[in-house]
Structure formats: C-alpha cells, structure tokens
PDB file of N, CA and C in Angstrom:
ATOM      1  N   UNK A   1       0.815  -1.192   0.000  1.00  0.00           N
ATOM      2  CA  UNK A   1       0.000   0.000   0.000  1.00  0.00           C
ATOM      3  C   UNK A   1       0.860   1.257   0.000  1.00  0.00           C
ATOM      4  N   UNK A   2       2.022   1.091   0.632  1.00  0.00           N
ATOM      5  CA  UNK A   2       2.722   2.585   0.797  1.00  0.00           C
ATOM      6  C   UNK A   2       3.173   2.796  -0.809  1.00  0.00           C
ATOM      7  N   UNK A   3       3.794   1.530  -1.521  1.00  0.00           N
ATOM      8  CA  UNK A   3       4.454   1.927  -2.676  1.00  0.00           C
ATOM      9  C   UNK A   3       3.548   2.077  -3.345  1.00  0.00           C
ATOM     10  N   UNK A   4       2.116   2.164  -3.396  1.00  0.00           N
ATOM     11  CA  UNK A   4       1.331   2.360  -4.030  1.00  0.00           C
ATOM     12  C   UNK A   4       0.740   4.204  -3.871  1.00  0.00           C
ATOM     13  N   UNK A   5       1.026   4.638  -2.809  1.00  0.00           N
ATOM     14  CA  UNK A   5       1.124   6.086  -2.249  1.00  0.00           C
ATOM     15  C   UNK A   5       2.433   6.737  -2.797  1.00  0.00           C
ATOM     16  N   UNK A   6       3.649   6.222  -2.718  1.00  0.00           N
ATOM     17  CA  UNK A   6       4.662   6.632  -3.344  1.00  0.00           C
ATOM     18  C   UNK A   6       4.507   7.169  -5.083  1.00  0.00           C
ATOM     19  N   UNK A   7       3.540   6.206  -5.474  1.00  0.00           N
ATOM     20  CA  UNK A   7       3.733   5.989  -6.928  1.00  0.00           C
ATOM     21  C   UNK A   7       2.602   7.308  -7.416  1.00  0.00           C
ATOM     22  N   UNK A   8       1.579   6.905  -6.883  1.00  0.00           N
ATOM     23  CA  UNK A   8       0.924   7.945  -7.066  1.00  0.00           C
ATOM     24  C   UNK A   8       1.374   9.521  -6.765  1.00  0.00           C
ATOM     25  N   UNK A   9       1.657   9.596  -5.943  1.00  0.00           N
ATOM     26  CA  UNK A   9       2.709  11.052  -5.570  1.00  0.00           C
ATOM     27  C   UNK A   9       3.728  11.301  -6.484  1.00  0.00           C
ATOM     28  N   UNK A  10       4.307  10.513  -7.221  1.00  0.00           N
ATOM     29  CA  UNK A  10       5.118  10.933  -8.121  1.00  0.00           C
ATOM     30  C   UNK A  10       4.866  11.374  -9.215  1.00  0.00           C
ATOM     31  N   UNK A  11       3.638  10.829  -9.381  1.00  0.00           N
ATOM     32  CA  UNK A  11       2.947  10.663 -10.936  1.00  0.00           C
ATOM     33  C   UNK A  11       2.136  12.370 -10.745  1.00  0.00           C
ATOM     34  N   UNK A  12       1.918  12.670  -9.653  1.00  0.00           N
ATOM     35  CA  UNK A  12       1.039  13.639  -9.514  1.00  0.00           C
ATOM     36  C   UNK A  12       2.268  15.020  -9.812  1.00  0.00           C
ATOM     37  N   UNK A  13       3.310  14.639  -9.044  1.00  0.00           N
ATOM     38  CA  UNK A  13       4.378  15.850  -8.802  1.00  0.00           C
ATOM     39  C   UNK A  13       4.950  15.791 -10.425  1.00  0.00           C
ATOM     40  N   UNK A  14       4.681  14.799 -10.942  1.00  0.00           N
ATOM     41  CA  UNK A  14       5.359  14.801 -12.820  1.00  0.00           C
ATOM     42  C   UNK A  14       4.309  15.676 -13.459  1.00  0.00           C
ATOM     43  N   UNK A  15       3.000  15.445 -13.248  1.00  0.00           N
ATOM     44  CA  UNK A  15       1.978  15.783 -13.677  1.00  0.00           C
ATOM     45  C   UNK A  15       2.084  17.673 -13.747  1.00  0.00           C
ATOM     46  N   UNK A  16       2.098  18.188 -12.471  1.00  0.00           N
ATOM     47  CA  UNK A  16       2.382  19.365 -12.612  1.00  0.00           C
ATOM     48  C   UNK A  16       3.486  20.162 -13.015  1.00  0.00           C
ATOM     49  N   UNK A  17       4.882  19.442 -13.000  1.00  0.00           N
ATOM     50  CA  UNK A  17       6.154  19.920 -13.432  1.00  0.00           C
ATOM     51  C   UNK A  17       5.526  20.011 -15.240  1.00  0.00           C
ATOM     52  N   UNK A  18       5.031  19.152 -16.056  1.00  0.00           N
ATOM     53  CA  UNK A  18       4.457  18.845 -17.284  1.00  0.00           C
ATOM     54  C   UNK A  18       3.645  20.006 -17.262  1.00  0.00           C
ATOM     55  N   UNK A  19       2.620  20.304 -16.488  1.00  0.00           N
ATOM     56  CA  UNK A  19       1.874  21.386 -17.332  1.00  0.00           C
ATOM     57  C   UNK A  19       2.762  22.918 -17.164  1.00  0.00           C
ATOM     58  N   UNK A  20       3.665  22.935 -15.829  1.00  0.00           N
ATOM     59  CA  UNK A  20       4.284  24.464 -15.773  1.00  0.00           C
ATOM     60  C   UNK A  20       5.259  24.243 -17.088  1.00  0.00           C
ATOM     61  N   UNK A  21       5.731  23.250 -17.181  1.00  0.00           N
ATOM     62  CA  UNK A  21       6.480  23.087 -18.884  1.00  0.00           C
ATOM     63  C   UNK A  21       6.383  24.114 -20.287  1.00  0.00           C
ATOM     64  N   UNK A  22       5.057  23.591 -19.963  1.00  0.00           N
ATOM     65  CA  UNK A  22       4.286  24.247 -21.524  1.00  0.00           C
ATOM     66  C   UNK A  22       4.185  25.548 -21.834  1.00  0.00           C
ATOM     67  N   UNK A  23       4.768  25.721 -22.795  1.00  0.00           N
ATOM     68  CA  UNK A  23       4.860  27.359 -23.779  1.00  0.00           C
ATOM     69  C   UNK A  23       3.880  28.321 -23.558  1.00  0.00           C
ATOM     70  N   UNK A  24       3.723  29.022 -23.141  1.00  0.00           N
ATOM     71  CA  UNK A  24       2.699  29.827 -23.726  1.00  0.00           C
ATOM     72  C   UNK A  24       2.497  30.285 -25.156  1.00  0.00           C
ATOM     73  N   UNK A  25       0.825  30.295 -25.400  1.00  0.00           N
ATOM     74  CA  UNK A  25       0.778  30.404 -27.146  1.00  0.00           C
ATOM     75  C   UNK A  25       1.127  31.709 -27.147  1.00  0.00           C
ATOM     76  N   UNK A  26       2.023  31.482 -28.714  1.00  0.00           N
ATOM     77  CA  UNK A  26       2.205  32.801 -29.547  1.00  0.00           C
ATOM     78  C   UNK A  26       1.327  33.994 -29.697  1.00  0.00           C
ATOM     79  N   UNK A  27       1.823  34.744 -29.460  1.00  0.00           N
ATOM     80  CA  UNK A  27       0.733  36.225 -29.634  1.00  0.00           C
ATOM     81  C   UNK A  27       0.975  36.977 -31.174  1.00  0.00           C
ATOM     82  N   UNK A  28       0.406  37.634 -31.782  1.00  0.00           N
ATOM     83  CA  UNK A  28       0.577  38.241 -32.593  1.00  0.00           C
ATOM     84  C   UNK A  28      -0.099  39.677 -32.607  1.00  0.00           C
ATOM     85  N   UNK A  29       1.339  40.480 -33.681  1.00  0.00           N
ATOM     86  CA  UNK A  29       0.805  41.965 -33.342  1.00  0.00           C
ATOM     87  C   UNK A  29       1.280  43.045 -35.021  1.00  0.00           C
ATOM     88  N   UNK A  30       0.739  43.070 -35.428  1.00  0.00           N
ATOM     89  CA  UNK A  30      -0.117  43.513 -36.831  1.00  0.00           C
ATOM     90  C   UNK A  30       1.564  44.874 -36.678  1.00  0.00           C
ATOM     91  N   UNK A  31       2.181  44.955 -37.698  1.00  0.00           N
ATOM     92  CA  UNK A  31       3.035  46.127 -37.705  1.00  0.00           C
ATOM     93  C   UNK A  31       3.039  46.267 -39.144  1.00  0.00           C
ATOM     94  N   UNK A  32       3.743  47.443 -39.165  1.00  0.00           N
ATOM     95  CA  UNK A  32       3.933  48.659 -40.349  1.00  0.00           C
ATOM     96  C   UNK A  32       5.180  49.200 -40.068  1.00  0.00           C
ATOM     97  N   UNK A  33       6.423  48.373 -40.984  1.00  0.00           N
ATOM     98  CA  UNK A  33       7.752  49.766 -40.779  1.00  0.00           C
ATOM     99  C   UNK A  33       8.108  49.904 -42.190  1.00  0.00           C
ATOM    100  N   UNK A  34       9.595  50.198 -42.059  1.00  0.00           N
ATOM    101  CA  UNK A  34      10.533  50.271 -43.011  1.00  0.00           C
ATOM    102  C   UNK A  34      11.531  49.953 -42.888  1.00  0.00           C
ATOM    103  N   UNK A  35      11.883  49.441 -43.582  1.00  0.00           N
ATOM    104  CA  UNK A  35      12.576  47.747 -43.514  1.00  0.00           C
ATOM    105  C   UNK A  35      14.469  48.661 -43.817  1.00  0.00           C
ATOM    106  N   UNK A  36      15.346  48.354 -42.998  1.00  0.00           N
ATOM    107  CA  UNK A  36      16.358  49.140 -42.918  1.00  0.00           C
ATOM    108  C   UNK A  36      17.238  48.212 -43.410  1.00  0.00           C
ATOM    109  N   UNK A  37      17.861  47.065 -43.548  1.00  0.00           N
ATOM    110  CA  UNK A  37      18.831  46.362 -44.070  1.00  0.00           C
ATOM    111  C   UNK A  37      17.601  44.803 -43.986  1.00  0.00           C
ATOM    112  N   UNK A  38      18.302  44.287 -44.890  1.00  0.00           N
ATOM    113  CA  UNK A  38      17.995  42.262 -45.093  1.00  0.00           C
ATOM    114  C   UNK A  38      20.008  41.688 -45.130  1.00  0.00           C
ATOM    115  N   UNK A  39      19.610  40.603 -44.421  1.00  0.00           N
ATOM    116  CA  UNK A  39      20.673  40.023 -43.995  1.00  0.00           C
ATOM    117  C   UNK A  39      20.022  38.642 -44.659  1.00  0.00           C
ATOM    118  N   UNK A  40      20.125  37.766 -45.671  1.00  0.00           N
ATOM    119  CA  UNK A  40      19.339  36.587 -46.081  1.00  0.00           C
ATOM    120  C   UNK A  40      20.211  35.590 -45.350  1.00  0.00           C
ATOM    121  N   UNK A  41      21.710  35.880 -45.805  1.00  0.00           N
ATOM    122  CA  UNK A  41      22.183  34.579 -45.137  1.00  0.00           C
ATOM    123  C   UNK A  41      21.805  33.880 -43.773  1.00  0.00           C
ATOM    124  N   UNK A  42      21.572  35.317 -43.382  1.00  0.00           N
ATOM    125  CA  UNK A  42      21.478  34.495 -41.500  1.00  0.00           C
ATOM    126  C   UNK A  42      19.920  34.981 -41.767  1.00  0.00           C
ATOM    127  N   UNK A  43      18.760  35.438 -42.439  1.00  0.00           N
ATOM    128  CA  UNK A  43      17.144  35.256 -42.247  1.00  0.00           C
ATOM    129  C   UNK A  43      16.985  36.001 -41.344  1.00  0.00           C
ATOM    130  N   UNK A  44      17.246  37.219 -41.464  1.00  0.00           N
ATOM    131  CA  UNK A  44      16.876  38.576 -40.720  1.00  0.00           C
ATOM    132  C   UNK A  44      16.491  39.979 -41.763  1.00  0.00           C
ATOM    133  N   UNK A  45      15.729  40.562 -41.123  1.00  0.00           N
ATOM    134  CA  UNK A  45      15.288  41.389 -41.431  1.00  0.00           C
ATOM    135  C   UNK A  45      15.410  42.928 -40.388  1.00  0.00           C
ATOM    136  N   UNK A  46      16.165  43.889 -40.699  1.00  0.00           N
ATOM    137  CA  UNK A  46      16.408  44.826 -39.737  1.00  0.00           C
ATOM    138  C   UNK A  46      15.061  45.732 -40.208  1.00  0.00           C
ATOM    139  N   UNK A  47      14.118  46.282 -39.211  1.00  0.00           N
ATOM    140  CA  UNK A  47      13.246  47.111 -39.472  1.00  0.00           C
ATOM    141  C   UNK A  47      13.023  48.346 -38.540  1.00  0.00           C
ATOM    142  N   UNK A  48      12.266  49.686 -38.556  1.00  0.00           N
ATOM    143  CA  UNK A  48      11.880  50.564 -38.230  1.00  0.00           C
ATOM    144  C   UNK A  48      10.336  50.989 -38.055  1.00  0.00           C
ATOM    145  N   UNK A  49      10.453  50.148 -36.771  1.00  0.00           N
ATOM    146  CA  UNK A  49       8.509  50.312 -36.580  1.00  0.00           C
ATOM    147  C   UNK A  49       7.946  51.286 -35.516  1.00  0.00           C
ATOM    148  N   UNK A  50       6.800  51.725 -35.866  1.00  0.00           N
ATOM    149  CA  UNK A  50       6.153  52.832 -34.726  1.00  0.00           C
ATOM    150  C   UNK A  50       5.959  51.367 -33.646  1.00  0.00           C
ATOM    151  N   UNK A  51       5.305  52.355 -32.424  1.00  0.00           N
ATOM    152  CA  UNK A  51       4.864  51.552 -30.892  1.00  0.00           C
ATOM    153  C   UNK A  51       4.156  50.284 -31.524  1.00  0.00           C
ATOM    154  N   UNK A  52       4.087  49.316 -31.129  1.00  0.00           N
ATOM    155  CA  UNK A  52       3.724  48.290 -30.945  1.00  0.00           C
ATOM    156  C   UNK A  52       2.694  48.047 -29.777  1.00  0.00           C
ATOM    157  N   UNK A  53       1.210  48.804 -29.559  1.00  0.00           N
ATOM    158  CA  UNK A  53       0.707  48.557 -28.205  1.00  0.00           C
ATOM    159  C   UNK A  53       0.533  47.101 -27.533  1.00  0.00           C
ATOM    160  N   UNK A  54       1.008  47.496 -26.219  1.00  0.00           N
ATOM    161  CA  UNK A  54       0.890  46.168 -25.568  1.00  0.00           C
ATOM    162  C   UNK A  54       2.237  45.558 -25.410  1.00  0.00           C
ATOM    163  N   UNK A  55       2.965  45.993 -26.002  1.00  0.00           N
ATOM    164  CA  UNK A  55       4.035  44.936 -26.228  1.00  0.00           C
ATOM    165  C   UNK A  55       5.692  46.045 -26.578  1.00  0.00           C
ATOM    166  N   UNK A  56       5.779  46.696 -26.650  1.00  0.00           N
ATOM    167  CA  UNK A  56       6.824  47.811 -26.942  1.00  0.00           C
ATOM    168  C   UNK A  56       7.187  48.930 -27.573  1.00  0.00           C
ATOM    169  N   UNK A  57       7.912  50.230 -27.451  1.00  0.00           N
ATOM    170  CA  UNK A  57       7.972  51.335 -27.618  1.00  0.00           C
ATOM    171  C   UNK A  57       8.456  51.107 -29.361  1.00  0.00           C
ATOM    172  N   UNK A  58       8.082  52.736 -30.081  1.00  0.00           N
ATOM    173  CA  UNK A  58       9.041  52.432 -31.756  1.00  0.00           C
ATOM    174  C   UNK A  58      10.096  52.291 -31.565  1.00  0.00           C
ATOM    175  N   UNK A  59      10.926  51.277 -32.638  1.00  0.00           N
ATOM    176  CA  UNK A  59      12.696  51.245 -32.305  1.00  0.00           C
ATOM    177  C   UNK A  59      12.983  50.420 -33.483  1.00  0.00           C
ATOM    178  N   UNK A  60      14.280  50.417 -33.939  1.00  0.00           N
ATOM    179  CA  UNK A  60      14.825  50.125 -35.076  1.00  0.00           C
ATOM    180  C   UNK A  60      15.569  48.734 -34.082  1.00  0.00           C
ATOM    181  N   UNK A  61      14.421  47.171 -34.740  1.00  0.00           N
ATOM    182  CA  UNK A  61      15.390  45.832 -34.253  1.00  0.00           C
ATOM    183  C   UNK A  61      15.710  45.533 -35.374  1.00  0.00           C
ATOM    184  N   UNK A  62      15.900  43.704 -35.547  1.00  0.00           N
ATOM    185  CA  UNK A  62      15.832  43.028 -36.578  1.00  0.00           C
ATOM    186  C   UNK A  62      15.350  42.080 -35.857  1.00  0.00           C
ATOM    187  N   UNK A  63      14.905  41.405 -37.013  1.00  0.00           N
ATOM    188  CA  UNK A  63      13.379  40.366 -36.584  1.00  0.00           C
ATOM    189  C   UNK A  63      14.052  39.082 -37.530  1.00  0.00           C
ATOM    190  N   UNK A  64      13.752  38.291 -37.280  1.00  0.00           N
ATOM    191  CA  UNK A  64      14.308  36.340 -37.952  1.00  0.00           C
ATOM    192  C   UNK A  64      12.549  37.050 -38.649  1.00  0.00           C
ATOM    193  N   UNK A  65      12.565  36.260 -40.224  1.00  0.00           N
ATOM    194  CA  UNK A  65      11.554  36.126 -40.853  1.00  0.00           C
ATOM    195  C   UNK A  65      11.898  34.656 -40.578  1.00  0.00           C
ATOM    196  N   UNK A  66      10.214  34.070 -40.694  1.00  0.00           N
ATOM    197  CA  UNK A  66       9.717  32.866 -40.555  1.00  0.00           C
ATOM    198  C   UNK A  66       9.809  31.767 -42.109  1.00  0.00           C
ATOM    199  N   UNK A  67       9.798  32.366 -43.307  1.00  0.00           N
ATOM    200  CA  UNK A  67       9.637  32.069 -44.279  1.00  0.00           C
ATOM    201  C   UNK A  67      10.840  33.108 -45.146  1.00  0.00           C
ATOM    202  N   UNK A  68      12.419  32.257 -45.143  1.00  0.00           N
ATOM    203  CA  UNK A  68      13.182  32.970 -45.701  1.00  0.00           C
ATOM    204  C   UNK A  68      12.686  33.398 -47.312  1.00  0.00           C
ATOM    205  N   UNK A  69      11.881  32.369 -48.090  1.00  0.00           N
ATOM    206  CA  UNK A  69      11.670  33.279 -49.271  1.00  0.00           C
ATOM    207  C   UNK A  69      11.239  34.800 -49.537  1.00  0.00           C
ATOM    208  N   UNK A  70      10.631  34.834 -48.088  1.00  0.00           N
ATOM    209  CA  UNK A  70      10.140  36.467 -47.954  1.00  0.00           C
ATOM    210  C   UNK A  70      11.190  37.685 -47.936  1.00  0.00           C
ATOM    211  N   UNK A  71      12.142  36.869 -47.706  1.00  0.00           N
ATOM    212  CA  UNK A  71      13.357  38.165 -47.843  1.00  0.00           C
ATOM    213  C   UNK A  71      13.619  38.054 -49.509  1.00  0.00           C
ATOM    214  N   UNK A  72      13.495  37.868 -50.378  1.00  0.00           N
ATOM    215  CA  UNK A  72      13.565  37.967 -51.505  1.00  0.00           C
ATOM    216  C   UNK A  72      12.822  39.447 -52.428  1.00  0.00           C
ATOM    217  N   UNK A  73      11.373  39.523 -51.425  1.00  0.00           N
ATOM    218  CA  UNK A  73      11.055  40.513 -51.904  1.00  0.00           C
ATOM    219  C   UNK A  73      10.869  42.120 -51.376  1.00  0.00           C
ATOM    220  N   UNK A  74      11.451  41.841 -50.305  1.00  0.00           N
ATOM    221  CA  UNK A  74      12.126  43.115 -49.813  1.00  0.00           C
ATOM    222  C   UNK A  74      13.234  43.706 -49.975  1.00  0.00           C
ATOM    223  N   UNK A  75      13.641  45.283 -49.821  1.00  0.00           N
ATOM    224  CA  UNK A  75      14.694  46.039 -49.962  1.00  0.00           C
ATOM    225  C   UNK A  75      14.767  47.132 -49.009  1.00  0.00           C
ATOM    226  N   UNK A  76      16.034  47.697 -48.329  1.00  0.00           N
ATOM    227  CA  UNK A  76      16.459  49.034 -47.689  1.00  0.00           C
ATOM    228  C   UNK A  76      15.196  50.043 -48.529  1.00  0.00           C
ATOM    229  N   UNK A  77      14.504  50.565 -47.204  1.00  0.00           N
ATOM    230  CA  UNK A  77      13.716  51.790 -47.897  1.00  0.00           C
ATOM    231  C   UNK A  77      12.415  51.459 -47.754  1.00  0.00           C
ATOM    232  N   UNK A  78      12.002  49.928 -48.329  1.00  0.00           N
ATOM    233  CA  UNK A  78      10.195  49.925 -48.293  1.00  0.00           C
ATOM    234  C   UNK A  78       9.637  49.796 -47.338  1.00  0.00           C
ATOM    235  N   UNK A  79       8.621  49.912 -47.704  1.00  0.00           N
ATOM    236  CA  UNK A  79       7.070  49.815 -46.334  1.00  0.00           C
ATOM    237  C   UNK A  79       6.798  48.915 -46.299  1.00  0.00           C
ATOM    238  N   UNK A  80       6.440  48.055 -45.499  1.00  0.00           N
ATOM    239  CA  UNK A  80       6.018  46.533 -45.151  1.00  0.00           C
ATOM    240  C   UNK A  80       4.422  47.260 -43.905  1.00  0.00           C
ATOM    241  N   UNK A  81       4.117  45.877 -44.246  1.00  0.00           N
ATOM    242  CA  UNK A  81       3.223  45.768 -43.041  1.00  0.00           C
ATOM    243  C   UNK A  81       3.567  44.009 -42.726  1.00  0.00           C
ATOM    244  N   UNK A  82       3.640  43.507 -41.605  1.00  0.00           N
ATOM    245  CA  UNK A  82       3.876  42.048 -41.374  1.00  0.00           C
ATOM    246  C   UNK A  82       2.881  41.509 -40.124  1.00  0.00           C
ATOM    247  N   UNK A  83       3.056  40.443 -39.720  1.00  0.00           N
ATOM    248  CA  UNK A  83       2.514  39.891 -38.323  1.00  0.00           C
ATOM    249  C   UNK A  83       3.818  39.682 -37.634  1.00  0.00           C
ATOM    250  N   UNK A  84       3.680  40.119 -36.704  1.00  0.00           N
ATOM    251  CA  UNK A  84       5.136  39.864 -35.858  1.00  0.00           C
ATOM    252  C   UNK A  84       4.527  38.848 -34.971  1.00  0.00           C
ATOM    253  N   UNK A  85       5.102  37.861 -34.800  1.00  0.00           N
ATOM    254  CA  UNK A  85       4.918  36.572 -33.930  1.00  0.00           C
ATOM    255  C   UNK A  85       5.458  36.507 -32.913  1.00  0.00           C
ATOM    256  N   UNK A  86       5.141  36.462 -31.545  1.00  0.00           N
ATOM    257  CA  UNK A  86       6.032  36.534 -30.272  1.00  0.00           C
ATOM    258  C   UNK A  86       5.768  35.062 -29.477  1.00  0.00           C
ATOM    259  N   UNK A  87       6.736  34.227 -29.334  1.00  0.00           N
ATOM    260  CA  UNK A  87       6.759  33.159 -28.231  1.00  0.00           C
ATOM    261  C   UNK A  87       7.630  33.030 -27.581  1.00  0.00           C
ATOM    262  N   UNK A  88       7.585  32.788 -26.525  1.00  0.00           N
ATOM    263  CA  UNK A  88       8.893  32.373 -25.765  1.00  0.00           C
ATOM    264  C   UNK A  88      10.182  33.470 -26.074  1.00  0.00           C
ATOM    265  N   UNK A  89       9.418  34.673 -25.716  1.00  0.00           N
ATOM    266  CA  UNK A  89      10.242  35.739 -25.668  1.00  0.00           C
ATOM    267  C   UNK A  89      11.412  36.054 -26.926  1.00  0.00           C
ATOM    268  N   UNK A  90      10.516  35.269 -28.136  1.00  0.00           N
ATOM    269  CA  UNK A  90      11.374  35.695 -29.560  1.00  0.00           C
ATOM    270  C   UNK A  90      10.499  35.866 -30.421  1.00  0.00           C
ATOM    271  N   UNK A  91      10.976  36.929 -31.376  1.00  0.00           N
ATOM    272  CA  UNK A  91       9.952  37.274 -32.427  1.00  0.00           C
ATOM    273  C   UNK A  91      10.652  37.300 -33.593  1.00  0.00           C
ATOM    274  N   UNK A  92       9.442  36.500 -34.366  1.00  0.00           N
ATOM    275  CA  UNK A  92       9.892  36.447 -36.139  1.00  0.00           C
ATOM    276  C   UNK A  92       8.759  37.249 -36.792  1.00  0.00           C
ATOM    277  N   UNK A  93       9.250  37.192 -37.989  1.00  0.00           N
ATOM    278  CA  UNK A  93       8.102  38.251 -38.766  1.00  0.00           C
ATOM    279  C   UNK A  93       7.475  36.970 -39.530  1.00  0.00           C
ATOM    280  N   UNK A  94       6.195  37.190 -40.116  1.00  0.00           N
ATOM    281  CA  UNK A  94       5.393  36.432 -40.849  1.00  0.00           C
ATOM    282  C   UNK A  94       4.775  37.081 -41.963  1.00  0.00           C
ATOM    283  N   UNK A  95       4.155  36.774 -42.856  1.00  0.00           N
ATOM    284  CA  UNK A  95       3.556  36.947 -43.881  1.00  0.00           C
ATOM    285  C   UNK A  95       3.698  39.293 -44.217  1.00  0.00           C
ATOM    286  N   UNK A  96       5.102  39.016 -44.621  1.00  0.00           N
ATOM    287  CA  UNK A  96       5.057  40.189 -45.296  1.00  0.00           C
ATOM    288  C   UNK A  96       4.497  40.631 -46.178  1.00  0.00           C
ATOM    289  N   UNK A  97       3.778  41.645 -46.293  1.00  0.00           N
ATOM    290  CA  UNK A  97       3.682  42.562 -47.476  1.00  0.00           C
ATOM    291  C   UNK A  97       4.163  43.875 -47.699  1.00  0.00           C
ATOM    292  N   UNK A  98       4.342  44.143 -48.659  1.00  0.00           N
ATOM    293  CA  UNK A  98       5.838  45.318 -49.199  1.00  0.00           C
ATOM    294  C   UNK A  98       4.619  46.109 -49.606  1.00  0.00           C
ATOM    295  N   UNK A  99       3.889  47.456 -49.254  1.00  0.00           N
ATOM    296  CA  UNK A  99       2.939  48.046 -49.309  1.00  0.00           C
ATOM    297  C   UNK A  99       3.982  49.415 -50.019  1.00  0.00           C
ATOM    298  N   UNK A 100       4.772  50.128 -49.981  1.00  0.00           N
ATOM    299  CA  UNK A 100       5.248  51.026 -51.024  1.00  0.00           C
ATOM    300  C   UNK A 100       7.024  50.582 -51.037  1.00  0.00           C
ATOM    301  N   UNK A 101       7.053  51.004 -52.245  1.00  0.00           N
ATOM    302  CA  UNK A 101       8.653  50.439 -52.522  1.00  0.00           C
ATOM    303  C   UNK A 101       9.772  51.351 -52.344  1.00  0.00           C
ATOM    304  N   UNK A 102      10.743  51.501 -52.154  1.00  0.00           N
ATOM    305  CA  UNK A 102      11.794  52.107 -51.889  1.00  0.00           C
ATOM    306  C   UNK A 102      10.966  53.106 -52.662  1.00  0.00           C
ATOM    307  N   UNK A 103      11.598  54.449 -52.501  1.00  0.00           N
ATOM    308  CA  UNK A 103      11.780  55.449 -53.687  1.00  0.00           C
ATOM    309  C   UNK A 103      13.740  55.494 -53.986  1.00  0.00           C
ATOM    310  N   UNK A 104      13.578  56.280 -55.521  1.00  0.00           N
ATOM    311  CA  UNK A 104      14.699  56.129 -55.814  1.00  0.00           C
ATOM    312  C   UNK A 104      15.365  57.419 -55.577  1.00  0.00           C
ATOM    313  N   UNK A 105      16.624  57.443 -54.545  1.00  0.00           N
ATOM    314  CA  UNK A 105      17.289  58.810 -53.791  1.00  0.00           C
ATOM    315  C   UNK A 105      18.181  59.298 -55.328  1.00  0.00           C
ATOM    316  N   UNK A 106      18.268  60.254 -55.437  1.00  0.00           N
ATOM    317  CA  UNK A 106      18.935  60.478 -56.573  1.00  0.00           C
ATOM    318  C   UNK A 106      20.560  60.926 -55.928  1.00  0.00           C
ATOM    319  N   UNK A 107      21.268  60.170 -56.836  1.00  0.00           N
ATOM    320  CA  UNK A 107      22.885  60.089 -56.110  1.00  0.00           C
ATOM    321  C   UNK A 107      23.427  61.485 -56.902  1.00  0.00           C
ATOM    322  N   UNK A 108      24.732  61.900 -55.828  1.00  0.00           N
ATOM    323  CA  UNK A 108      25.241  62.871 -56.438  1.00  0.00           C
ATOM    324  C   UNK A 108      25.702  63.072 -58.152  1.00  0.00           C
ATOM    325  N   UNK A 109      25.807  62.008 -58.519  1.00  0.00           N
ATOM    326  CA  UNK A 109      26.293  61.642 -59.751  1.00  0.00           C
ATOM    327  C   UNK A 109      25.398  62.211 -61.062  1.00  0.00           C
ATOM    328  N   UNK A 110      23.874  61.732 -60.237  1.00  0.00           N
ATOM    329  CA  UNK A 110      22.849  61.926 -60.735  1.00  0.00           C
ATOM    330  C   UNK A 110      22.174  63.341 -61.096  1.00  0.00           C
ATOM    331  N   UNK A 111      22.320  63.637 -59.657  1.00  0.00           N
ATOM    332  CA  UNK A 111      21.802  65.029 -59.400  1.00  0.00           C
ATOM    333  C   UNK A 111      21.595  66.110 -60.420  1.00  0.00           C
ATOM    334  N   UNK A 112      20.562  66.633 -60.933  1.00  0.00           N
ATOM    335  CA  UNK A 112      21.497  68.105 -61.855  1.00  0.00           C
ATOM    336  C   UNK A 112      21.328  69.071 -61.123  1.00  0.00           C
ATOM    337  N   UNK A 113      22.446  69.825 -61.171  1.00  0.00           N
ATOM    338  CA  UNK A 113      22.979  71.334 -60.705  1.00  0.00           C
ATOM    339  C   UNK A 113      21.381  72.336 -60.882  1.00  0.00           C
ATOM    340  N   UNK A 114      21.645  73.370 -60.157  1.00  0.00           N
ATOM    341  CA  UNK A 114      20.513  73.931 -60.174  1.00  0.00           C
ATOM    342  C   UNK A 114      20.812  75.290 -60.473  1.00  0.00           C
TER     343      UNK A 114
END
C-alpha cells in the first residue's frame, strides 16, 4: 500500500512539473515599418517600426523572418506591413507585405545642378 502512495505522488508531482512546462501560445501583433537592411544569409530582417501597443515602444530591431523566401522581396527603404509573432520571448516576422517600394534617392552623380 505505501508503494502504491509513493507511486501515485510521483505521478502527480510529474503531472504538474508537465503542465508548468508548456509554452505559452504565440501572440501576434499587426506592424507597419521600413525595412532598414535584409541580412538573407542568417534570415533577418532589420526594421523601423512605430509603438507596438501592448508589447513595446518604436525602435529600429531586426526580426528572424519565418519564411526565408520572404526576404527575396524586400529592400532598404520599403514599407512593409507584417505579423510579428512573439513566443517564448522571440519574435519572427510572418507573412510580409511590401505596401510602397523604396523610392529612388537620386545620387550625387545623378543630381542636376541647379
């Protein structure tokens, strides 16, 4: 009978170590920046986003995209809007869209005199 109290007590103390375990689900939070450098090799994306409510002040990070093909169609300069995905205290970007495109800075080279 006791090892039968033992066993059960263990199973119970596993039981709760198992549920404090578990992740909390991912949150998601709707942004709009401008996308400041792409790094493909390493699947980053450096961006420039207003406040983020709920979750943090505007600031220039870089974010891991979730789907490296998505860095393909970004560049220094455009407007994105994305889902930023937060779990376990890391965030990737998701389903970009490139909403205006760079404009083109005209280089000194370019420039005409005035």
């Amino acid at each position: 009978m006791n090892k039968k109290r033992v066993f059960v007590s263990l199973l119970l103390v596993c039981g709760f170590f198992g549920a404090g375990c578990q992740s909390a689900p991912a949150k998601h939070y709707a942004i709009r920046a401008e996308v400041i450098s792409v790094d493909e090799p390493k699947g980053l994306i450096m961006v420039k986003h207003g406040e983020i409510p709920g979750l943090m002040p505007a600031m220039t990070m870089s974010y891991a995209v979730a789907d490296p093909i998505e860095l393909h169609k970004v560049e220094a300069g455009d407007i994105i809007t994305a889902d930023l995905v937060v779990s376990e205290n890391k965030g990737r970007l998701e389903k970009i869209i490139v909403v205006e495109k760079h404009a083109a800075i005209p280089t000194a080279r370019s420039a005409k005199p005035q």
